[in-house]
Each structure stands twice: as structure tokens, then as C-alpha cells.
Protein backbone atom coordinates (compact mmCIF):
# COMPACT_ATOMS: atom_id res chain seq x y z
CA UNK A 1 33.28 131.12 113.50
CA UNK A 2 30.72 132.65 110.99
CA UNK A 3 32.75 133.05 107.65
CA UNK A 4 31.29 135.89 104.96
CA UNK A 5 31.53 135.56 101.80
CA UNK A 6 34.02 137.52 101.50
CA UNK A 7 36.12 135.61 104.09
CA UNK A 8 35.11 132.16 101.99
CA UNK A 9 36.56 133.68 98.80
CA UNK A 10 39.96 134.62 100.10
CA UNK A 11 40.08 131.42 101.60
CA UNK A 12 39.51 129.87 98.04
CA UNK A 13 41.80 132.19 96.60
CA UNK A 14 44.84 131.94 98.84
CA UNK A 15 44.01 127.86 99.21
CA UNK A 16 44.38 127.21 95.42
CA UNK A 17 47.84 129.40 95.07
CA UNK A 18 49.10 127.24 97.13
CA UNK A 19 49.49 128.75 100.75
CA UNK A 20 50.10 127.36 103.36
CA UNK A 21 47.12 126.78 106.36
CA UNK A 22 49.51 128.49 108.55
CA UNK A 23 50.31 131.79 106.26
CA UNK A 24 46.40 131.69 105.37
CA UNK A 25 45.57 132.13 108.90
CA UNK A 26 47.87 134.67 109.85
CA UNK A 27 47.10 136.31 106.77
CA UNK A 28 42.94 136.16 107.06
CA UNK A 29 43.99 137.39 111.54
CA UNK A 30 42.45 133.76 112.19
CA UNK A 31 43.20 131.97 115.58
CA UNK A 32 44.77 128.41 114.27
CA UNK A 33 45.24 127.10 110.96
CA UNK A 34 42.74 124.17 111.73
CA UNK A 35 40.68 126.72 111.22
CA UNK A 36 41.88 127.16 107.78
CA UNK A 37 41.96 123.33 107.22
CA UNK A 38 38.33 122.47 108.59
CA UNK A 39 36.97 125.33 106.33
CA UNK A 40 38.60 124.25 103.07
CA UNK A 41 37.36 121.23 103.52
CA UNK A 42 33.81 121.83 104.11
CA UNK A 43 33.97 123.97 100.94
CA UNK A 44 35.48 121.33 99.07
CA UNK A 45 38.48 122.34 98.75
CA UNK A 46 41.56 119.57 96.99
CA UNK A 47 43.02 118.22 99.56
CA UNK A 48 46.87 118.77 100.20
CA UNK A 49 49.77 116.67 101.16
CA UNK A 50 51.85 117.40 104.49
CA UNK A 51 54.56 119.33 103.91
CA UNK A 52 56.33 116.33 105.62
CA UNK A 53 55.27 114.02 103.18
CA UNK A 54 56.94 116.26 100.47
CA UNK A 55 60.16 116.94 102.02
CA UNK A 56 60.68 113.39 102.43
CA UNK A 57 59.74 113.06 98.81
CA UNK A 58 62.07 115.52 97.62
CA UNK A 59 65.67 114.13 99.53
CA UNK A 60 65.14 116.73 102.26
CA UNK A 61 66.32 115.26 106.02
CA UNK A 62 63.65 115.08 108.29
CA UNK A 63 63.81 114.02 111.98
CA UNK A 64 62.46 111.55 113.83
CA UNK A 65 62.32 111.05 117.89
CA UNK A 66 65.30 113.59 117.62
CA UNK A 67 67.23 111.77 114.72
CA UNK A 68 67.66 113.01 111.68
CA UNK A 69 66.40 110.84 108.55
């Protein structure tokens, strides 16, 4: 995908606010949110946890091979 400037810069924008790959892509009418991902970081962008990794932080159940944790 060829990215404009203008593309790069809402990428930037919505990255550092916080949104999700996901909501970027369906946001930005993108095909996957890898897209999202491998863009941010060829620009550099901080990287981000898993949302996984943060629910487990934060107490929230998770599930694993179809058991919750």
C-alpha cells in the first residue's frame, strides 16, 4: 500500500491517542490492522502492549484453551 502523507499523519495521530490497530483500520477503510501495526512501526511509532497483556494486568479473566483464568 502507498500511504500519503496525509494517510501517515492520521495514522500518527490516532496511534498516539491511543486507538486501537483494529479501530485505526476501520477508521482509515484499511484491509487488516497489520496494516496499521507494520506502518507504525516503520514510522517509529512506541510500541504498545497487547491488550491481553493488560487485562491480565488489571484482574480481568482471560481464557485459555477454553478455560477461563
Amino acid at each position: 500500500m502507498n500511504w500519503t502523507e496525509k494517510q501517515e499523519e492520521e495514522l500518527r495521530r490516532r496511534w498516539l491517542a491511543g486507538e486501537s490497530s483494529r479501530s485505526i483500520a476501520r477508521a482509515m477503510h484499511l484491509k487488516t490492522h497489520s496494516v496499521v501495526t507494520g506502518k507504525a512501526h516503520r514510522l517509529g511509532l512506541p510500541h504498545r502492549e497487547s491488550p491481553i497483556q493488560r487485562a491480565n494486568r488489571a484482574g480481568i479473566p482471560t481464557r485459555k484453551n477454553g478455560v477461563t483464568v
